[in-house]
N, C-alpha and C. Protein backbone atom coordinates (compact mmCIF):
# COMPACT_ATOMS: atom_id res chain seq x y z
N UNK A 1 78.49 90.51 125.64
CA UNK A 1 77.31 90.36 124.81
C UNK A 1 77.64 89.43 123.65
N UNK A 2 76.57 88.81 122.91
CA UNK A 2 77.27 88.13 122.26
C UNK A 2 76.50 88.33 120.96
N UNK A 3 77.14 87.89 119.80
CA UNK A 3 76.74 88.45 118.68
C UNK A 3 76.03 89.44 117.36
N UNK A 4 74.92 88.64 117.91
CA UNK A 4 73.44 88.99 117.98
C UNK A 4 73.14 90.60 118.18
N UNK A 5 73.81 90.50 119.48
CA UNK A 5 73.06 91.64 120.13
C UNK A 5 74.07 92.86 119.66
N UNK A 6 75.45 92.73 119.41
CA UNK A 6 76.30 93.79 119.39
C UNK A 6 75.86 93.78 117.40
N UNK A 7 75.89 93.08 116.92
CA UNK A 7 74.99 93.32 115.29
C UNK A 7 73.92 94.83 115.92
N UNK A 8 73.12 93.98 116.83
CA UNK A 8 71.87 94.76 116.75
C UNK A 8 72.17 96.02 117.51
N UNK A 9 72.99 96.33 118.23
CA UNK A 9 73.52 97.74 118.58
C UNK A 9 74.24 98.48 117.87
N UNK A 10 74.99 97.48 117.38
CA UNK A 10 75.90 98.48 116.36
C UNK A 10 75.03 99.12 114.61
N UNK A 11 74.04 98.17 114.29
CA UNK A 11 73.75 98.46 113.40
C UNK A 11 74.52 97.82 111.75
N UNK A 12 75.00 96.29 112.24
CA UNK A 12 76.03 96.08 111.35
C UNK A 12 75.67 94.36 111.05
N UNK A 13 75.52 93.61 110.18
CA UNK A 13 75.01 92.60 110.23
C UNK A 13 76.13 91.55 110.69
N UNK A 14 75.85 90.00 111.12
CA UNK A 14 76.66 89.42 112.11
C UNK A 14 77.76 89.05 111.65
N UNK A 15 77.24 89.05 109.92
CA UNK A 15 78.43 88.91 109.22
C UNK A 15 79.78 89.80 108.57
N UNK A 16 79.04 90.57 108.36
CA UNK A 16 79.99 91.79 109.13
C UNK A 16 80.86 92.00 110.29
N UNK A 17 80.95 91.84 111.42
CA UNK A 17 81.67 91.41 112.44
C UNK A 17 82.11 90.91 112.64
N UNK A 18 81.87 89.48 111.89
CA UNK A 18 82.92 88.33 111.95
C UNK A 18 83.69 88.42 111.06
N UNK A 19 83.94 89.41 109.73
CA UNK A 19 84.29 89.86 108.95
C UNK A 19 85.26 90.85 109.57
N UNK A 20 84.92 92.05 110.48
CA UNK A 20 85.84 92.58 110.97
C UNK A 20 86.69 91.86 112.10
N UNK A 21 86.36 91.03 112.13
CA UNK A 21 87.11 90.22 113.65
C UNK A 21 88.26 89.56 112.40
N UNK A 22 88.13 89.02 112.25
CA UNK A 22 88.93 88.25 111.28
C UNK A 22 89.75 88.99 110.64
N UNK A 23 89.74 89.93 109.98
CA UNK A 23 90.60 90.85 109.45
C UNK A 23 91.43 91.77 110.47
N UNK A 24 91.08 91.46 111.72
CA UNK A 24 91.66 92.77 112.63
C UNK A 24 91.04 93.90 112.94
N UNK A 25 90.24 94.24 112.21
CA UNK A 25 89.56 95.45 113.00
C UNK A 25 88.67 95.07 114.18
N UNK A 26 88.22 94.39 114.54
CA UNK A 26 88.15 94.28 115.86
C UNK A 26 88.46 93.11 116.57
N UNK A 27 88.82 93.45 118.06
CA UNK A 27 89.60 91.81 118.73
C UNK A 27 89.08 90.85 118.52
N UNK A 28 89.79 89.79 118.39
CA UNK A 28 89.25 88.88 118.51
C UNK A 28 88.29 88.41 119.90
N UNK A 29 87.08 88.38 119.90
CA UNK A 29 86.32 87.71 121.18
C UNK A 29 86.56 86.95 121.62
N UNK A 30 86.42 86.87 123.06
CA UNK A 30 86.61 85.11 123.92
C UNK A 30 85.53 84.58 123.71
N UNK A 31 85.66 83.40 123.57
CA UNK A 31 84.47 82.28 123.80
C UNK A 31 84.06 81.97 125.09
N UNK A 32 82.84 81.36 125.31
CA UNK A 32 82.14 80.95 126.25
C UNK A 32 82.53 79.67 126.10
N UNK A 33 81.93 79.07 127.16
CA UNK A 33 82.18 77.03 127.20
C UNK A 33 81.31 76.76 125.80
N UNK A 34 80.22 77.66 125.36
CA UNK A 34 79.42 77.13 124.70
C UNK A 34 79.88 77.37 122.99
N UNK A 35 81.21 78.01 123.15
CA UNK A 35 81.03 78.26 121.96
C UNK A 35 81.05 79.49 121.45
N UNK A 36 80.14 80.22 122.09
CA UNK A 36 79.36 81.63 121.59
C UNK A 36 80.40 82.77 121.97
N UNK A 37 80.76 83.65 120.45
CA UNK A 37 81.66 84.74 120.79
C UNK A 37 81.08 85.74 122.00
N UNK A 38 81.92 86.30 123.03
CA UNK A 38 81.39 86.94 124.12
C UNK A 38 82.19 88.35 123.43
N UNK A 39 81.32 89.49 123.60
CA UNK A 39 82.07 91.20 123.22
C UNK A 39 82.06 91.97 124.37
N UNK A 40 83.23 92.43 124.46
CA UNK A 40 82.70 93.36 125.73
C UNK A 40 82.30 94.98 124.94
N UNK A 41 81.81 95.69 126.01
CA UNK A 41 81.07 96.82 125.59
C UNK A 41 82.45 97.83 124.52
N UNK A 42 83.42 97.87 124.76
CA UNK A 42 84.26 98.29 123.46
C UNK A 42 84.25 98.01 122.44
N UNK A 43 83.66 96.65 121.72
CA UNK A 43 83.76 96.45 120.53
C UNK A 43 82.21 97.50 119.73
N UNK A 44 81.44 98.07 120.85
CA UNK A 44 80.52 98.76 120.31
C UNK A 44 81.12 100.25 119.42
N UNK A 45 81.84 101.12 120.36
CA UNK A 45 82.87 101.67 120.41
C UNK A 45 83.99 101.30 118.86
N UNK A 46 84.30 100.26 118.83
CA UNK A 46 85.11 100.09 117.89
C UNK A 46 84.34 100.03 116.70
N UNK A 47 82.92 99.56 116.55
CA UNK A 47 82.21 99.48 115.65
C UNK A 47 82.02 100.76 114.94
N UNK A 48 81.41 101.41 116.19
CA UNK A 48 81.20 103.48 115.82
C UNK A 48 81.97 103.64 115.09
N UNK A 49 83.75 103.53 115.47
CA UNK A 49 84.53 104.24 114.81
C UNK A 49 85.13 103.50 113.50
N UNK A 50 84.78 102.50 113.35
CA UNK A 50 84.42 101.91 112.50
C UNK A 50 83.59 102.46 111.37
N UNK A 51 82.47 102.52 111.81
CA UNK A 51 81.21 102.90 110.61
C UNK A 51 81.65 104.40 110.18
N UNK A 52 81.80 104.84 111.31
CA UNK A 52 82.23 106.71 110.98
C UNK A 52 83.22 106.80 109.93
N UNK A 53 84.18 105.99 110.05
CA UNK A 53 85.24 105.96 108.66
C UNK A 53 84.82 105.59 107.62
N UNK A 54 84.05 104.76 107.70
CA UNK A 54 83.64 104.27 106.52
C UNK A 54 82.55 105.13 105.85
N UNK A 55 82.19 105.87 106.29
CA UNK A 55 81.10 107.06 105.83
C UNK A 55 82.31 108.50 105.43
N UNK A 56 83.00 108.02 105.80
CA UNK A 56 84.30 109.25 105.52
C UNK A 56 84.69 108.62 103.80
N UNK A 57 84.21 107.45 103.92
CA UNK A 57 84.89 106.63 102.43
C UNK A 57 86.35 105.89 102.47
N UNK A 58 86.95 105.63 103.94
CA UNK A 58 88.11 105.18 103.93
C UNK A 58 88.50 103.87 103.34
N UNK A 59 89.34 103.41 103.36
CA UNK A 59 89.46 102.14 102.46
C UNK A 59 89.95 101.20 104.23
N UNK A 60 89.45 100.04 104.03
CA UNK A 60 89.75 99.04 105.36
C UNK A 60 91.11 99.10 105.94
N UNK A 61 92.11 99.46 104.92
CA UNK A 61 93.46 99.30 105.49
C UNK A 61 93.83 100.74 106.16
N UNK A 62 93.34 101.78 105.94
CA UNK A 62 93.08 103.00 106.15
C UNK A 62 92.37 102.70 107.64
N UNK A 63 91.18 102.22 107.69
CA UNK A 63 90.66 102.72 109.05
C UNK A 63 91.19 102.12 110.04
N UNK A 64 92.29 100.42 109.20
CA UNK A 64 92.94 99.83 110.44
C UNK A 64 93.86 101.01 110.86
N UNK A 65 94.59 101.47 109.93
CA UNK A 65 95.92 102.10 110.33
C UNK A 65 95.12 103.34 111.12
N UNK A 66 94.15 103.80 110.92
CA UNK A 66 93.56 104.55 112.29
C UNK A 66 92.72 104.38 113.45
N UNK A 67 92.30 103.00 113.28
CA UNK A 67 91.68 102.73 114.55
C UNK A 67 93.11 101.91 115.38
N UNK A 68 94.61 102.06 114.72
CA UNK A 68 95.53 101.58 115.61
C UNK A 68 95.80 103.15 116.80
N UNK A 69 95.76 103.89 115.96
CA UNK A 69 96.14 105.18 116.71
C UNK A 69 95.00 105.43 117.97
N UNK A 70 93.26 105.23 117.53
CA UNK A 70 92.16 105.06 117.70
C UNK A 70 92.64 104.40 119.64
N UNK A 71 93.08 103.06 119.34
CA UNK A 71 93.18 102.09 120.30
C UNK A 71 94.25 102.65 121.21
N UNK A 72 95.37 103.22 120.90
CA UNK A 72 96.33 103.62 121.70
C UNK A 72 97.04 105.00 121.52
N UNK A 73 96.10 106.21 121.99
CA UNK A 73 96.27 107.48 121.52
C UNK A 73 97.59 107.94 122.58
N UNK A 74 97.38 107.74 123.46
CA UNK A 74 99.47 108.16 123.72
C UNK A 74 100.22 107.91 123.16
N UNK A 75 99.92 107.06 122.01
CA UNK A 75 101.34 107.08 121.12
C UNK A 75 101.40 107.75 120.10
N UNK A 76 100.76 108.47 119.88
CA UNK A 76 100.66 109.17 118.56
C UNK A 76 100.35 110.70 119.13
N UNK A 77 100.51 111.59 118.13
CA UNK A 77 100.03 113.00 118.33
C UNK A 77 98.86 113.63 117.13
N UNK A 78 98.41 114.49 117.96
CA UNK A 78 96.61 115.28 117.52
C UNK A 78 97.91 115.41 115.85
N UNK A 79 99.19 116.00 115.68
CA UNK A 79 99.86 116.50 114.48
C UNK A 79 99.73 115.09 113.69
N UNK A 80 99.50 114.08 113.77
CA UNK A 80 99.49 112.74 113.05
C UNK A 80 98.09 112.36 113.28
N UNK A 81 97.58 112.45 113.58
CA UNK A 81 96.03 112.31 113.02
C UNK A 81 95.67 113.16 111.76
N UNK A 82 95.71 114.68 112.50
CA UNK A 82 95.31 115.37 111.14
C UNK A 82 96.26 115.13 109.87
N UNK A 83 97.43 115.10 110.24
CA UNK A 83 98.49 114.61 108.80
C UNK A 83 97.75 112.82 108.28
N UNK A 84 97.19 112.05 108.71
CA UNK A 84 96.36 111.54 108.19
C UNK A 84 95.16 112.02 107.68
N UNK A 85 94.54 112.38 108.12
CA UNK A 85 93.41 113.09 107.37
C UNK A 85 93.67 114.01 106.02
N UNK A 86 94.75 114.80 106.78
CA UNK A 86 94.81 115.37 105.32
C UNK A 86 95.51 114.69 103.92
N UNK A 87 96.15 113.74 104.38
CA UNK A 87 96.11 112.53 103.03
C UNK A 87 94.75 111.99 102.78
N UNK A 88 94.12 112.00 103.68
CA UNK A 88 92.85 111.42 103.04
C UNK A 88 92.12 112.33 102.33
N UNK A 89 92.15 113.99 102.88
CA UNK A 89 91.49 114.44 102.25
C UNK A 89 91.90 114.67 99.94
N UNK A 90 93.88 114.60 100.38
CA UNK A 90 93.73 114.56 98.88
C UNK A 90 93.51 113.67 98.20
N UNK A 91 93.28 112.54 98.93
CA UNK A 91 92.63 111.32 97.63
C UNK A 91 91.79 111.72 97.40
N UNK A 92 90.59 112.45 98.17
CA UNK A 92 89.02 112.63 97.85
C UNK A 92 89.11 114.02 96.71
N UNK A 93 89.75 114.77 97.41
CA UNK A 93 90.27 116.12 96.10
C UNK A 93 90.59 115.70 94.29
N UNK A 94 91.89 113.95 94.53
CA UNK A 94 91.89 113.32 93.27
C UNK A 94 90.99 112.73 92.52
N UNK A 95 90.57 112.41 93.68
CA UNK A 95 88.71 111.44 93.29
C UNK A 95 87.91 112.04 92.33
N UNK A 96 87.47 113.33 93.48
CA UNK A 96 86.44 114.79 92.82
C UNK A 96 87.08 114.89 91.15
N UNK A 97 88.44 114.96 91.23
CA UNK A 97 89.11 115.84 89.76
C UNK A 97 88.81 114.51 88.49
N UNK A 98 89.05 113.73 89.09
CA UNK A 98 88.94 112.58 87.73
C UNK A 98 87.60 112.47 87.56
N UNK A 99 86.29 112.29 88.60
CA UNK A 99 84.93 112.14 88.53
C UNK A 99 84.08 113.29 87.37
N UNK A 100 84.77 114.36 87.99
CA UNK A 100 84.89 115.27 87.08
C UNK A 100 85.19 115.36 85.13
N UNK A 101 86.32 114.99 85.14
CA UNK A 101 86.54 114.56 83.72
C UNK A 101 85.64 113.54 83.18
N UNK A 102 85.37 112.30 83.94
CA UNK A 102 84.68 111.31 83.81
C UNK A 102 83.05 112.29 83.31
N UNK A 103 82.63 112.83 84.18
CA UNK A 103 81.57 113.42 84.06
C UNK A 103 81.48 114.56 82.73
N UNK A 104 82.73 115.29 82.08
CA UNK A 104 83.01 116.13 81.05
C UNK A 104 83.18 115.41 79.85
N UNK A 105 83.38 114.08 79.60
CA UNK A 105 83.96 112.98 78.92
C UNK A 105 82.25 112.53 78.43
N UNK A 106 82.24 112.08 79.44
CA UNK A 106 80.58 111.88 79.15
C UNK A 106 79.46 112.73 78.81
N UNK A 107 79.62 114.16 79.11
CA UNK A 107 78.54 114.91 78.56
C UNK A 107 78.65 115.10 77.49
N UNK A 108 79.87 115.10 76.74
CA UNK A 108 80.31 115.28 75.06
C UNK A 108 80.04 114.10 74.55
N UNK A 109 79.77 113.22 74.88
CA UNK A 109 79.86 111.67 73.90
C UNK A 109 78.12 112.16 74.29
N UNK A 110 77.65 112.30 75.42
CA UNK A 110 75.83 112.41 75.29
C UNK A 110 75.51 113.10 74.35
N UNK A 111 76.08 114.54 74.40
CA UNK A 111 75.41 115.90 73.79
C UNK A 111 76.03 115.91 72.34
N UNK A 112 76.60 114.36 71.27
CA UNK A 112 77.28 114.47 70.56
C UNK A 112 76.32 113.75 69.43
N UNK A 113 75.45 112.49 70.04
CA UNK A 113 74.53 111.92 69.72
C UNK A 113 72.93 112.60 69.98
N UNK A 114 72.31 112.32 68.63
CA UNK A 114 71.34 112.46 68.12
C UNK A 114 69.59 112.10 69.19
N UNK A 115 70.40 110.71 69.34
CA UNK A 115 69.55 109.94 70.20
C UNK A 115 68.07 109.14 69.57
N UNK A 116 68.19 109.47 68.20
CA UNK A 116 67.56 108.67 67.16
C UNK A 116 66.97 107.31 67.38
N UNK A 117 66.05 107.10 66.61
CA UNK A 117 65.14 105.69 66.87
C UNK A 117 66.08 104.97 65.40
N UNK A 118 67.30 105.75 64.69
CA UNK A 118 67.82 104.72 63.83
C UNK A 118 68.88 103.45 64.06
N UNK A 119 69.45 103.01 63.42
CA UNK A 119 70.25 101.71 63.81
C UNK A 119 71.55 102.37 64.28
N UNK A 120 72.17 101.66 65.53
CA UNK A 120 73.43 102.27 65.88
C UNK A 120 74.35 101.80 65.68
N UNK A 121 74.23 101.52 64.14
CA UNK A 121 75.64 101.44 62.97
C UNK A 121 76.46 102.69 62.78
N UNK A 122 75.32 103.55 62.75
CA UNK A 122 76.02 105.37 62.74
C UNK A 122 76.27 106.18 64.21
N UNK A 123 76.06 105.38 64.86
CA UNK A 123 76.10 106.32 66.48
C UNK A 123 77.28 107.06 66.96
N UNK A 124 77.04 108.43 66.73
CA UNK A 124 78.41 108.92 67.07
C UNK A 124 79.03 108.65 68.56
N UNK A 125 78.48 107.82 69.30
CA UNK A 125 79.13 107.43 70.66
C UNK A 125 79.87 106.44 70.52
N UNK A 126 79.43 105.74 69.43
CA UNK A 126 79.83 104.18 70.05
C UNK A 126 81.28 104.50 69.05
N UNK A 127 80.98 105.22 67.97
CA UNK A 127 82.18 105.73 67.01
C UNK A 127 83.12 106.35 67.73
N UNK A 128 82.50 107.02 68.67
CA UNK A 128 83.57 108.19 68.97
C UNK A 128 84.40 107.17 70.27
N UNK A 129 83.90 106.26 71.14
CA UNK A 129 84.60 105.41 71.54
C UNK A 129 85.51 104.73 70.61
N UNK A 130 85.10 103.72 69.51
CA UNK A 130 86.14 103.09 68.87
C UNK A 130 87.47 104.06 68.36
N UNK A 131 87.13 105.11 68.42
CA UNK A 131 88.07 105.95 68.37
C UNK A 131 88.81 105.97 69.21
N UNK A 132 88.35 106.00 70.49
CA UNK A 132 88.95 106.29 71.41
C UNK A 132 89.32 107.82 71.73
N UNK A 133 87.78 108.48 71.65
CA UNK A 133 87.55 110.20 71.47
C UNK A 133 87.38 109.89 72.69
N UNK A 134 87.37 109.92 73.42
CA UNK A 134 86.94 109.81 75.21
C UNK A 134 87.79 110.59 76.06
């Protein structure tokens, strides 16, 4: 299939694909005489597992290093998948904890200010930043 159409199956725009082709996540396509990248029905497949990671929040070098396992699962074991995952899951655990502070950081600089129609020469936010109260 060629371009166009695996965009329009996969759900991924064309530039996108040529984006993942290029980087490695997916093979490189053969050409036709004409030019035109040809896909065979796996790169649909690779796309899925593709998008699925990326809805997991993985980072590109992440879903390469698992769509390598992905591509050639006799070499690896079900115990190294999940030992990937569960590194992934504590980045998202570190994520949550700092978003968190981020979010505690910020309700005190909100709930600290007035919110006044006066000049924010006196604003205890912008103060409490130059402080570096954060």
């Amino acid at each position: 299939m060629r371009i166009g159409e695996l965009a329009s199956q996969s759900g991924m725009s064309v530039d996108t694909i040529r984006y993942y082709e290029k980087i490695g996540l997916l093979p490189t396509a053969n050409r036709l005489a004409s030019g035109y990248r040809q896909y065979d029905k796996n790169s649909i497949t690779v796309l899925s597992f593709v998008s699925s990671a990326k809805k997991l929040g993985m980072s590109l070098d992440d879903i390469k290093a698992l769509l390598a396992i992905e591509l050639d699962k006799s070499a690896a074991s079900c115990e190294t998948v999940k030992g990937f995952i569960a590194e992934q899951l504590l980045q998202v655990e570190q994520k949550m904890d700092q978003l968190k502070s981020i979010e505690q950081a910020m309700r005190r600089l909100h709930d600290t200010c007035c919110g006044g129609d006066e000049s924010a020469l006196c604003c205890s936010i912008l103060q409490a930043m130059e402080r570096g109260d954060v």
